[in-house]
Protein backbone atom coordinates (compact mmCIF):
# COMPACT_ATOMS: atom_id res chain seq x y z
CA UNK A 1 32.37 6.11 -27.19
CA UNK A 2 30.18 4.50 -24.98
CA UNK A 3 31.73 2.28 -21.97
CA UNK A 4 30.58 -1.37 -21.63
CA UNK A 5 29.17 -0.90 -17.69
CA UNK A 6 30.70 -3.32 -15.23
CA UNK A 7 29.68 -6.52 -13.89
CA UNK A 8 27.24 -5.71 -10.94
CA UNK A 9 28.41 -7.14 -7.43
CA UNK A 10 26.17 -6.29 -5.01
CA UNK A 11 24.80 -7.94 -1.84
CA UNK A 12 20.74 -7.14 -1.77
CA UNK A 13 19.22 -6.56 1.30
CA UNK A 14 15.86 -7.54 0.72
CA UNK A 15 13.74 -10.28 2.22
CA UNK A 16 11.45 -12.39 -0.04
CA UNK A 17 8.94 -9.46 0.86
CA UNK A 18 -19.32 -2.09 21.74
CA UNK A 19 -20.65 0.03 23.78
CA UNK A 20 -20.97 -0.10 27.22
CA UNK A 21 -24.22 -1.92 28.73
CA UNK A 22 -26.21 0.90 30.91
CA UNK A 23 -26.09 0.12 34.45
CA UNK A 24 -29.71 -0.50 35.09
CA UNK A 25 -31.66 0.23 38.60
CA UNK A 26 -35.08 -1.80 38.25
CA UNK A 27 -35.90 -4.11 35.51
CA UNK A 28 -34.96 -3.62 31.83
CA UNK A 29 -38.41 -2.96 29.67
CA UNK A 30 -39.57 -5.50 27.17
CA UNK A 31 -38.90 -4.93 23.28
CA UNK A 32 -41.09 -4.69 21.47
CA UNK A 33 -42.70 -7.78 19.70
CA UNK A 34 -40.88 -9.15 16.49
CA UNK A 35 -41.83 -11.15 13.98
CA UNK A 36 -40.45 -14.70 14.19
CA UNK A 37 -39.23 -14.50 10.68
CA UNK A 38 -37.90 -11.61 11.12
CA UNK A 39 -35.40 -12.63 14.09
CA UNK A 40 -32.90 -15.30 13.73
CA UNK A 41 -29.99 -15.75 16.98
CA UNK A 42 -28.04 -17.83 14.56
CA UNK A 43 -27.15 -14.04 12.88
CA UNK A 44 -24.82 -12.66 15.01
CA UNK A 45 -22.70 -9.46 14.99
CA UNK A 46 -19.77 -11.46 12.99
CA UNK A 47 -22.15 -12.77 10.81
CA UNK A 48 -23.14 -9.33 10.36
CA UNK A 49 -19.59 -8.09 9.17
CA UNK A 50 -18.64 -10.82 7.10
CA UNK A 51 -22.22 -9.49 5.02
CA UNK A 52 -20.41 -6.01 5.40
CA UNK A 53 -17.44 -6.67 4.10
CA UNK A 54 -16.70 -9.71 2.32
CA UNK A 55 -17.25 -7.90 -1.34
CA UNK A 56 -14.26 -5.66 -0.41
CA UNK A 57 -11.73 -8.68 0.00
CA UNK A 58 -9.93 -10.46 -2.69
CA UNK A 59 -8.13 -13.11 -3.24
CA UNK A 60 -4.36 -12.66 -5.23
CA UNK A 61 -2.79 -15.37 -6.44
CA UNK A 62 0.24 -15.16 -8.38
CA UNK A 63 3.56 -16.82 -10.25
CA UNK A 64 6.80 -16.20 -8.93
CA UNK A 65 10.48 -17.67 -9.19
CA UNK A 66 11.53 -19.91 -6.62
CA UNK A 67 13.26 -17.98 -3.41
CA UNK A 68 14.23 -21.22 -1.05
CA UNK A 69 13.15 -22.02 2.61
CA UNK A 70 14.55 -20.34 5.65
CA UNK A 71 13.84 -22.60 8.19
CA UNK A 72 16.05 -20.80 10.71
CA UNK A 73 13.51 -17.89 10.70
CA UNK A 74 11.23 -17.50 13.75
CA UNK A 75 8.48 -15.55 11.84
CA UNK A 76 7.19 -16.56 8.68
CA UNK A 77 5.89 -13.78 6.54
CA UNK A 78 2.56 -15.03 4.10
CA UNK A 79 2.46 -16.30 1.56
CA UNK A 80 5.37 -18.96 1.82
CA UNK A 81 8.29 -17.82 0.16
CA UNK A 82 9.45 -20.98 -1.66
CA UNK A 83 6.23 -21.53 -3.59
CA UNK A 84 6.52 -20.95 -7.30
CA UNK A 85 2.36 -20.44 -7.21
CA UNK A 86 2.14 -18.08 -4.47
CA UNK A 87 -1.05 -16.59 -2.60
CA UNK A 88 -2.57 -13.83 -0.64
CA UNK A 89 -5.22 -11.87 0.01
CA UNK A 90 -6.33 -7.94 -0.45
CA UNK A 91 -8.36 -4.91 0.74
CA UNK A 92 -10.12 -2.51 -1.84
CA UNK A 93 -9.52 0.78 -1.15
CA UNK A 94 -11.05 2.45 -3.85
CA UNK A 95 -14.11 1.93 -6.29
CA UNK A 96 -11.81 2.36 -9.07
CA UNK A 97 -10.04 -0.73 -8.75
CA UNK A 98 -7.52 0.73 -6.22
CA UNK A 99 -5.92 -2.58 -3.84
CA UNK A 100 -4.01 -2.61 -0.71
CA UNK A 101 -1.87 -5.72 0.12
CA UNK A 102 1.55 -6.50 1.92
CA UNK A 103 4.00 -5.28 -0.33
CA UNK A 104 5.45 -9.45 0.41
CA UNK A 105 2.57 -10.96 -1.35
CA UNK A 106 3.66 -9.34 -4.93
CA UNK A 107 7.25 -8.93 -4.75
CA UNK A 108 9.22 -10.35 -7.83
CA UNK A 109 6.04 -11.28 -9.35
CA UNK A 110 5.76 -12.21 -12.94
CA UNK A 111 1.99 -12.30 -13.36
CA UNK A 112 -0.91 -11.21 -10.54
CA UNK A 113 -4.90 -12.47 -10.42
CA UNK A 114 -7.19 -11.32 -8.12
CA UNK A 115 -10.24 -13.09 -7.27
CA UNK A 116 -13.64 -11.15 -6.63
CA UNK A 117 -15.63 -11.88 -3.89
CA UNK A 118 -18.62 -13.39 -6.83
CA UNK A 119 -16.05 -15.40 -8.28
CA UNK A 120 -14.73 -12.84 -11.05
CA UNK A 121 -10.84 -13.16 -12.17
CA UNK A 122 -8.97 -10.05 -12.76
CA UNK A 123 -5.38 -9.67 -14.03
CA UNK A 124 -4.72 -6.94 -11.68
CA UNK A 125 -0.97 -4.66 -11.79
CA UNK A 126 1.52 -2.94 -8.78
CA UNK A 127 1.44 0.53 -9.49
CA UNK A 128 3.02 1.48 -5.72
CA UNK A 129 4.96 -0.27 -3.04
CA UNK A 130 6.05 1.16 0.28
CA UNK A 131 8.61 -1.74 1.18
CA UNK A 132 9.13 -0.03 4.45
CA UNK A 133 6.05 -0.62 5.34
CA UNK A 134 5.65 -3.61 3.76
CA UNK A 135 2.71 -2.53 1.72
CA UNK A 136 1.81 -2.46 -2.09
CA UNK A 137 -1.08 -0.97 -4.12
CA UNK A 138 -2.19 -2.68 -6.98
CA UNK A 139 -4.80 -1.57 -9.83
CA UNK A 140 -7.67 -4.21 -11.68
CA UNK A 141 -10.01 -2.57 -14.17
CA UNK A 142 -13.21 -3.90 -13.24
CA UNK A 143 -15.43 -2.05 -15.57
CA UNK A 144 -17.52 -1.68 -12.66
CA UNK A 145 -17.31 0.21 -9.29
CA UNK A 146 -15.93 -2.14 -6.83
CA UNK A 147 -16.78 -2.14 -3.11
CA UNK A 148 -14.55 -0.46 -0.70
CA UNK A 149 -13.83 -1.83 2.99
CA UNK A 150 -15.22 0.55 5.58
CA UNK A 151 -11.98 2.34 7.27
CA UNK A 152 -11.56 2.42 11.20
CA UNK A 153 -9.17 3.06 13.57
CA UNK A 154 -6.39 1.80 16.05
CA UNK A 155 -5.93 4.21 17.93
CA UNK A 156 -8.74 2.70 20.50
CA UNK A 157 -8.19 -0.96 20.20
CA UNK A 158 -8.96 -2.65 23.57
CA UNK A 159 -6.86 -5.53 24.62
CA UNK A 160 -9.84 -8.54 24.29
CA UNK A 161 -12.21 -6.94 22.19
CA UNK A 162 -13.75 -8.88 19.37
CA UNK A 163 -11.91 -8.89 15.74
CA UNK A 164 -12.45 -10.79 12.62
CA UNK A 165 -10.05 -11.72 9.77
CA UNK A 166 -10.53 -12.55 6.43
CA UNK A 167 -8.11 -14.13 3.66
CA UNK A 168 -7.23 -16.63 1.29
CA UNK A 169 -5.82 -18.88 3.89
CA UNK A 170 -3.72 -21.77 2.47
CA UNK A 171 -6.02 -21.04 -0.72
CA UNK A 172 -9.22 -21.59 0.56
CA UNK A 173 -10.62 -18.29 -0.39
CA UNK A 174 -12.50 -16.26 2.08
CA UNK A 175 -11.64 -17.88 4.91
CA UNK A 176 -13.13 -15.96 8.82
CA UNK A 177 -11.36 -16.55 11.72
CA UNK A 178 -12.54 -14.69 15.02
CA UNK A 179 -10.67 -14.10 17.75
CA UNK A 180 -9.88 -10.59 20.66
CA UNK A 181 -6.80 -8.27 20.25
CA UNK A 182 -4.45 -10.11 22.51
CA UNK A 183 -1.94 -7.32 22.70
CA UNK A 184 -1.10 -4.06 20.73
CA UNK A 185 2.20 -1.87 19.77
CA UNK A 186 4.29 -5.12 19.09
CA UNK A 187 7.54 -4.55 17.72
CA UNK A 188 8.39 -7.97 15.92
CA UNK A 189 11.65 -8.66 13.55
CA UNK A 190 11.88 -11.51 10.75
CA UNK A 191 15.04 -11.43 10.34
CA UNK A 192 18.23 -8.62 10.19
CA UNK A 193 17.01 -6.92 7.30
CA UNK A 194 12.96 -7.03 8.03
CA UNK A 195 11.00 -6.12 11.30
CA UNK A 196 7.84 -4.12 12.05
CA UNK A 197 6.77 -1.86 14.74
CA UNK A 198 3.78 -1.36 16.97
CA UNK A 199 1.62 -4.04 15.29
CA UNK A 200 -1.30 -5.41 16.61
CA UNK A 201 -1.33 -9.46 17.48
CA UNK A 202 -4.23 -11.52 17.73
CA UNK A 203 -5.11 -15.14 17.92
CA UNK A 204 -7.55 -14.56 15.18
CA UNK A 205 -6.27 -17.61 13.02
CA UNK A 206 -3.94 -16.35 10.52
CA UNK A 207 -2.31 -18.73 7.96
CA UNK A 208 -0.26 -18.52 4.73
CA UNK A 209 -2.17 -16.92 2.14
CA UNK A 210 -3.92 -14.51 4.47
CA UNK A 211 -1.66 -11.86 4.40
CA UNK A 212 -2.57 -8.62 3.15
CA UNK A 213 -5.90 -9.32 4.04
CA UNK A 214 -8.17 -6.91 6.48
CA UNK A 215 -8.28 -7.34 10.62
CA UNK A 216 -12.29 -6.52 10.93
CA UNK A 217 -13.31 -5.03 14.90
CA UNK A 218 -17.03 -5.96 15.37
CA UNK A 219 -18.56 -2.86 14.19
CA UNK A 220 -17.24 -4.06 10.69
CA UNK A 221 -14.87 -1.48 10.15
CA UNK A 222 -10.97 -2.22 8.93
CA UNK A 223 -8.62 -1.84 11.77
CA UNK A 224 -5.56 -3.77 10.77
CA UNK A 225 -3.55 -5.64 7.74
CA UNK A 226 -2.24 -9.03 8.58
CA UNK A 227 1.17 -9.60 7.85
CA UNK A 228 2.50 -12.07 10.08
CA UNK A 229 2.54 -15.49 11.85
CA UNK A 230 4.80 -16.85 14.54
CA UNK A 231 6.16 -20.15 12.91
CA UNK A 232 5.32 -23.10 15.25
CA UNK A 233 2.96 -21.47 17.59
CA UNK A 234 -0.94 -21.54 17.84
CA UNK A 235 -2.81 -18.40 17.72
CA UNK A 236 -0.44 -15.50 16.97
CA UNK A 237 -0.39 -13.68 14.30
CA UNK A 238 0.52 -9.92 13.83
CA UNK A 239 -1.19 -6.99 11.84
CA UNK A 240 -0.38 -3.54 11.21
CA UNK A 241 -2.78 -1.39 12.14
CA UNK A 242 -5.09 0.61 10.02
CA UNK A 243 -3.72 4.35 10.80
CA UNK A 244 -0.17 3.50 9.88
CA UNK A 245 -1.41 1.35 6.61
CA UNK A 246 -3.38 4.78 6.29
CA UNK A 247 -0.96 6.90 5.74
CA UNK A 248 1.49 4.72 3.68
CA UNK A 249 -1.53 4.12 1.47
CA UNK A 250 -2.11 7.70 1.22
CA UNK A 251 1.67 8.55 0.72
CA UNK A 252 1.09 5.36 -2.45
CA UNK A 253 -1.42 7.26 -4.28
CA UNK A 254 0.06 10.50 -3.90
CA UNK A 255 2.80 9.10 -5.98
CA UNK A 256 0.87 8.55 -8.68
CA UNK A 257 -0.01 11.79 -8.98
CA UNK A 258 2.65 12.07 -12.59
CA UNK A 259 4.01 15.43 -12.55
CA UNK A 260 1.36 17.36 -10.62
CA UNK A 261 1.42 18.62 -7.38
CA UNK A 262 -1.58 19.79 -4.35
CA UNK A 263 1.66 21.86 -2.87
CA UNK A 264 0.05 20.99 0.76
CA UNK A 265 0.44 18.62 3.30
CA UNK A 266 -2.38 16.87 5.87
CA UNK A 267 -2.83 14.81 8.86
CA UNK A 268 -5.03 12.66 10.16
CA UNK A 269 -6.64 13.68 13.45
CA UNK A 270 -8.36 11.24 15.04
CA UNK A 271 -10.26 11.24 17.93
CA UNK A 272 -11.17 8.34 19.69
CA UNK A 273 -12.00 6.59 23.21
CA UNK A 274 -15.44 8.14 23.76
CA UNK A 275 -17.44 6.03 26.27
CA UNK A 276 -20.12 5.30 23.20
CA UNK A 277 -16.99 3.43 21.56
CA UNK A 278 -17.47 6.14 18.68
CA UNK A 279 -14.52 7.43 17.20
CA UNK A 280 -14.02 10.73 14.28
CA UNK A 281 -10.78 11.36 12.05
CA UNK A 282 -10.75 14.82 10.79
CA UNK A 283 -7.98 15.92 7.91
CA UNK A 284 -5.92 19.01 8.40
CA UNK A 285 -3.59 21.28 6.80
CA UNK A 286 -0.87 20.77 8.25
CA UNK A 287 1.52 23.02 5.63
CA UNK A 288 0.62 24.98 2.22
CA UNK A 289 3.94 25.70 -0.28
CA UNK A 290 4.31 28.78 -0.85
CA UNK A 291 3.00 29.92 -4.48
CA UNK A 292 1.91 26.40 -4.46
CA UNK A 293 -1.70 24.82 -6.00
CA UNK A 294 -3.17 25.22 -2.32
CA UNK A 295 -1.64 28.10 -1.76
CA UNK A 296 -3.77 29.88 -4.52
CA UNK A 297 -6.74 28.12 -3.76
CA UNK A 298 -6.60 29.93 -0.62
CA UNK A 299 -6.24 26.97 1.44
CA UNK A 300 -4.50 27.79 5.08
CA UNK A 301 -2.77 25.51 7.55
CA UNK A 302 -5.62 24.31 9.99
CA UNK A 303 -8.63 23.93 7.83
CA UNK A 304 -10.47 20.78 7.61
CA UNK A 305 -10.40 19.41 5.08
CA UNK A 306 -14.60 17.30 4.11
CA UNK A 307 -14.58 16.79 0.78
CA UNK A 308 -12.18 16.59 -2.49
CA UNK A 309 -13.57 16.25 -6.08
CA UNK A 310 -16.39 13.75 -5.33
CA UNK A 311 -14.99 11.81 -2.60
CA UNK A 312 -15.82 12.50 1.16
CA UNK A 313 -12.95 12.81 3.52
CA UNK A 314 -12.51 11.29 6.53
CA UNK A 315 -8.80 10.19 6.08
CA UNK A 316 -5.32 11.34 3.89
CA UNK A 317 -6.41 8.13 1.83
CA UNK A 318 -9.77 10.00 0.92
CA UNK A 319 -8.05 13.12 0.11
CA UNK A 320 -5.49 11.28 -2.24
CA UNK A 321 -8.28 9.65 -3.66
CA UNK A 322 -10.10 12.74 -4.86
CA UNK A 323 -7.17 13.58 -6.41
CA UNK A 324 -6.53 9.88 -8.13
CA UNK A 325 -6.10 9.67 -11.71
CA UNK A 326 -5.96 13.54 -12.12
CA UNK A 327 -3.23 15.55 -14.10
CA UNK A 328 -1.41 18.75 -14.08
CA UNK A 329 -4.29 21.72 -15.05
CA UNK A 330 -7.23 19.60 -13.63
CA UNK A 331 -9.59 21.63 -11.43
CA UNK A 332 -11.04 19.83 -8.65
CA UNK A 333 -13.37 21.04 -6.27
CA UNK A 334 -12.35 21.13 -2.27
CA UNK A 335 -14.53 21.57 0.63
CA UNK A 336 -12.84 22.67 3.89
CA UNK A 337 -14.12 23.94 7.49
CA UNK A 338 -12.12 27.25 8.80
CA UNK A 339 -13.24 28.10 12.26
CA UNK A 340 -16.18 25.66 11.85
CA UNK A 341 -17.51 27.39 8.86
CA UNK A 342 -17.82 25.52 5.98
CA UNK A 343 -15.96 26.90 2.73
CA UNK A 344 -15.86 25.83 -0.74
CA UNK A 345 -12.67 26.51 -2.85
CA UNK A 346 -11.17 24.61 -6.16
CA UNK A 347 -7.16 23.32 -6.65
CA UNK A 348 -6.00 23.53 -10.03
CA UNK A 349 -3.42 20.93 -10.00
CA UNK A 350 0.04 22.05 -11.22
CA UNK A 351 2.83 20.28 -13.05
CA UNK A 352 6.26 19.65 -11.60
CA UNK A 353 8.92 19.33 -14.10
CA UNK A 354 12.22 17.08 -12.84
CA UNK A 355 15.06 19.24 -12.61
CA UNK A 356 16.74 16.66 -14.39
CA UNK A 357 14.97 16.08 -17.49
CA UNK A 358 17.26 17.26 -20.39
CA UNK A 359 15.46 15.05 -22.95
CA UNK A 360 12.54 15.37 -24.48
CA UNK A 361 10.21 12.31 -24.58
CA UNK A 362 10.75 11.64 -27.98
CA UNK A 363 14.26 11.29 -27.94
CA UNK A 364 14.87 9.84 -24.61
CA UNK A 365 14.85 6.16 -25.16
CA UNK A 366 15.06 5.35 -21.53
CA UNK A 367 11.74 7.34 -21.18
CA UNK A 368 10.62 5.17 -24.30
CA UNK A 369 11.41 1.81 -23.20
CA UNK A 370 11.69 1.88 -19.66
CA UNK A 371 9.81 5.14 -18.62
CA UNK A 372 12.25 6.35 -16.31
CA UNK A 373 14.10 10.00 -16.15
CA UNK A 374 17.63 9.32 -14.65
CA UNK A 375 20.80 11.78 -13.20
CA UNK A 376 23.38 9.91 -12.40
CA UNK A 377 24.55 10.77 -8.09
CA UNK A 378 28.12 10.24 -6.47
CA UNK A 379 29.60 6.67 -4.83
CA UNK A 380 28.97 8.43 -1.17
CA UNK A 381 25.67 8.05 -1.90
CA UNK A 382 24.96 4.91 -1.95
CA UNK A 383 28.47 3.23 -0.88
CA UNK A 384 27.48 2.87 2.79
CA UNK A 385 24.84 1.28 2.15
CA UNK A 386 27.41 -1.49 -0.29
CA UNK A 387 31.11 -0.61 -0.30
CA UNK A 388 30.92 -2.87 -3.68
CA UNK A 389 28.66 0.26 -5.27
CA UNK A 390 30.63 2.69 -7.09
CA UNK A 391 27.58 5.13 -7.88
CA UNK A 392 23.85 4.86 -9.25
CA UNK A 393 21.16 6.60 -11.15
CA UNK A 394 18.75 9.03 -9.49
CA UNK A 395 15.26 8.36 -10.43
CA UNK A 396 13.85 11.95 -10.95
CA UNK A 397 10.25 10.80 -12.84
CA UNK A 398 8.58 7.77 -13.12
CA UNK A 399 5.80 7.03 -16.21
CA UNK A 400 3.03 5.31 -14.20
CA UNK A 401 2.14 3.15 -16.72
CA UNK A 402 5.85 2.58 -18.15
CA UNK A 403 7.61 -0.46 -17.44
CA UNK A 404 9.00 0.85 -14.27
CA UNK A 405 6.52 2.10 -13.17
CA UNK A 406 4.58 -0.91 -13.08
CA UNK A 407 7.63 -2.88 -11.73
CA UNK A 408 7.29 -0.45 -8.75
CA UNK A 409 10.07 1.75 -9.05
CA UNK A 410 9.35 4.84 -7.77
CA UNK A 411 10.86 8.62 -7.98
CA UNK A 412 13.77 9.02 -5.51
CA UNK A 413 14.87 5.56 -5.85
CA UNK A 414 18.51 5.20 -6.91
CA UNK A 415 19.24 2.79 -9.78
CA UNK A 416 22.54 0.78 -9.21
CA UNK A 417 22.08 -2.34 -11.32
CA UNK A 418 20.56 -3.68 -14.45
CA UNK A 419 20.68 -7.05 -14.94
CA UNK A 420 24.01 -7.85 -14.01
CA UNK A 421 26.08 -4.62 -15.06
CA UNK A 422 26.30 -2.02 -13.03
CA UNK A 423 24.33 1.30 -13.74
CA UNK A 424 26.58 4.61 -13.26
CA UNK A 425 25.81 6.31 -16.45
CA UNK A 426 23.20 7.02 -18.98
CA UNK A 427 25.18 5.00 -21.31
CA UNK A 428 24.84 2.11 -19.12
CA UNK A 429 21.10 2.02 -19.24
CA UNK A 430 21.66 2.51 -23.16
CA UNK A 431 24.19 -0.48 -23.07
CA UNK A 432 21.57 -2.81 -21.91
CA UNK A 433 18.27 -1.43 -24.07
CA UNK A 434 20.66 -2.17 -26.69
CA UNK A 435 22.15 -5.28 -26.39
CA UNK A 436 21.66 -7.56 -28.72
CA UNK A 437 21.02 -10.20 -25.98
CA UNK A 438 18.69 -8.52 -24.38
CA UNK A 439 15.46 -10.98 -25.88
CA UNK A 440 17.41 -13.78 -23.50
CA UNK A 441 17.02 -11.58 -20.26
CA UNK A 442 13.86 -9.29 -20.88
CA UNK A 443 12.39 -9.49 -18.43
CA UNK A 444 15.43 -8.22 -16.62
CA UNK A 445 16.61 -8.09 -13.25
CA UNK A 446 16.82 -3.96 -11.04
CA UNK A 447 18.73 -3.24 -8.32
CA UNK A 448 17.82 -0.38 -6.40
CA UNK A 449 18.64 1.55 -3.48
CA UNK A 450 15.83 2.89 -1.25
CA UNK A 451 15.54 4.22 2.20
CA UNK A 452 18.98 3.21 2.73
CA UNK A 453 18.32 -0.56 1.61
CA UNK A 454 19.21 -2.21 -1.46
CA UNK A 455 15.99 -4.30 -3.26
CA UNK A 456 15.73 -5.76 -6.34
CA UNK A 457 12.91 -6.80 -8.75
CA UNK A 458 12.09 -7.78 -12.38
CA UNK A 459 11.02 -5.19 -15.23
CA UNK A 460 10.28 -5.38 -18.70
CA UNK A 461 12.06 -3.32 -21.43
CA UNK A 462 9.67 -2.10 -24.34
């Protein structure tokens, strides 16, 4: 007999989420002679990157419930928490349709837009957040290839040197601000629950709405995500820099790689500070499974890796993106350097079935409706994160495009509330897909427990 689940207590933890001039002995030759239509000082470098980039910025506007106004806080994240409309901006990452954003600007969302850079409207999805990081990928289907922002580095930043940023500040879509790098490897807290390290602050003007949005260095090339502002003050605003956004974005699409596995892992080398102000990121093996996909593709720990499928790679991002909307038994074609030397291989992507999965997709209705494999785990772990949590479900697979999926749970989370009853058991989950109330709460409130934190967000039952 199946037991009614208990009333869920809980207490969530979440927050409403150049080179050099050469030093010249006599006098500097003339250039040559150009056109007066064909020079113009009013088009300067910025003006130059805005032309760069702009296409690969969008604006996100979306419908939320109410959250309130901390006025206490010293930082406010953007967009403002207590608008029902909210707003905020985002960096295409991949032709496909592929979005990074602060994981803030979607959080408990009910409905998402994105705005192209020529005007179109998009209803656009989460498919990935890193709350963490405080990052989110989203998906639009264009129907079209979209352009991509060109991908830099921080690991060079110079305290002063030029940087652009542009958002949907306040609403006024693709707003520039310029400003310098006024100081880098901030750490910076919200609040108890949220802070950030080692982010880069700038007096760039940053406003509500612009967060998510790209910090642009003068050679036009992505170097930062704003996330925050100092409430009350002029000029500061914070970003998190480009190699850290890197690898959580990286870590985002890996995730939805559904049941399939590269059985390897890379990092990104990058090597910077040259007195040209050039800069190279190479991708290594850093470990092959055993047995593994890589592993049989004859992949080794060290190679470099240049090119996956048809995507060049300079970054982890490029490498997950080879492998982006793949599946288990796809062969994709890799390109790696060994000593220098230049081999071709190809990784036949294997599947990885979830130890837990004692159902088969037709008769799992949780799979059905929610599109989530669960096993339920012990109190211990997840009581010290809540001494009022007696247990939880252990999400072992997630259906990408399943309800849960899109609601941005993700495998490894632990599911401790539905609603407001408490999930221990399968039964539970069963309790609530059944309920003959459930028309009055779907969508329905989750509660789960991540990285040691409990969050919370809304998903919809099929």
């Amino acid at each position: 007999m199946r037991t009614h689940p208990t009333l869920l207590a809980i207490l969530v933890l979440t927050a409403p989420l150049a080179a050099a001039e050469p030093v010249l002995t006599g006098p500097a030759p003339l250039p040559p002679p150009v056109a007066a239509r064909d020079w113009n000082p009013r088009n300067t470098p910025v003006v130059e990157v805005v032309k760069r980039v702009r296409n690969a910025v969008v604006n996100i506007h979306s419908e939320r419930t109410a959250l309130g106004n901390n006025t206490e806080e010293l930082l406010a994240l953007v967009p403002s928490q207590n608008r029902i409309n909210g707003m905020g901006t985002g960096i295409i990452i991949d032709p496909r349709g592929y979005i990074l954003t602060n994981q803030h600007v979607v959080e408990e969302v009910n409905s998402l837009r994105i705005h192209l850079a020529d005007g179109t409207t998009l209803p656009a999805r989460v498919v990935a957040h890193d709350h963490e990081a405080d990052l989110a990928l989203l998906k639009v289907d264009a129907g079209q290839p979209l352009a991509v922002v060109p991908i830099g580095t921080s690991s060079d930043l110079m305290v002063g040197e030029t940087v652009i940023a542009i958002g949907n500040a306040y609403g006024y879509e693709n707003t520039v601000s310029v400003g310098v790098v006024s100081a880098i490897g901030r750490d910076v807290a919200l609040n108890k629950e949220i802070s950030y390290k080692a982010l880069i602050q700038t007096d760039a003007s940053i406003n509500p709405g612009n967060s998510g949005g790209p910090l642009i260095n003068i050679n036009g090339e992505l170097i930062g995500v704003n996330v925050a502002i100092r409430a009350g003050a002029q000029g500061i605003g914070f970003a998190i820099p480009v190699d850290a956004a890197i690898k959580s974005a990286a870590a985002m699409m890996d995730s939805r790689l559904d049941g399939a596995s590269l059985g390897l892992a890379v990092k990104d080398d990058v090597q910077a500070g040259r007195d040209d102000g050039t800069w190279r990121r190479n991708v290594v093996i850093d470990r092959v499974e055993s047995g593994g996909a890589a592993n049989k593709a004859g992949l080794q720990r060290g190679d470099v890796v240049t090119r996956a499928g048809d995507v060049a790679v300079n970054s982890s991002l490029d490498l997950q993106r080879g492998f982006l909307e793949h599946v288990a038994g796809d062969r994709v074609p890799l390109v790696v350097k060994r000593n220098g030397v230049e081999q071709k291989t190809e990784l036949v992507l294997e599947a990885v079935r979830p130890a837990a999965a004692t159902a088969s997709t037709a008769d799992d209705p949780v799979w059905q409706r929610l599109g989530l494999r669960l096993r339920s785990v012990a109190a211990d772990s997840v009581g010290h994160n809540n001494p009022q949590l007696h247990g939880g479900l252990s999400v072992t697979d997630v259906r990408s495009d399943g309800p849960a999926g899109k609601a941005g749970i993700q495998r490894g989370d632990i599911l401790v509330g539905l609603h407001q009853w408490e999930m221990l058991t399968q039964d539970n989950v069963l309790f609530v897909l059944n309920n003959p109330d459930l028309a009055t709460f779907n969508p329905m409130q989750f509660y789960i427990v991540r990285n040691g934190k409990v969050h919370h967000g809304t998903v919809t039952a099929e």
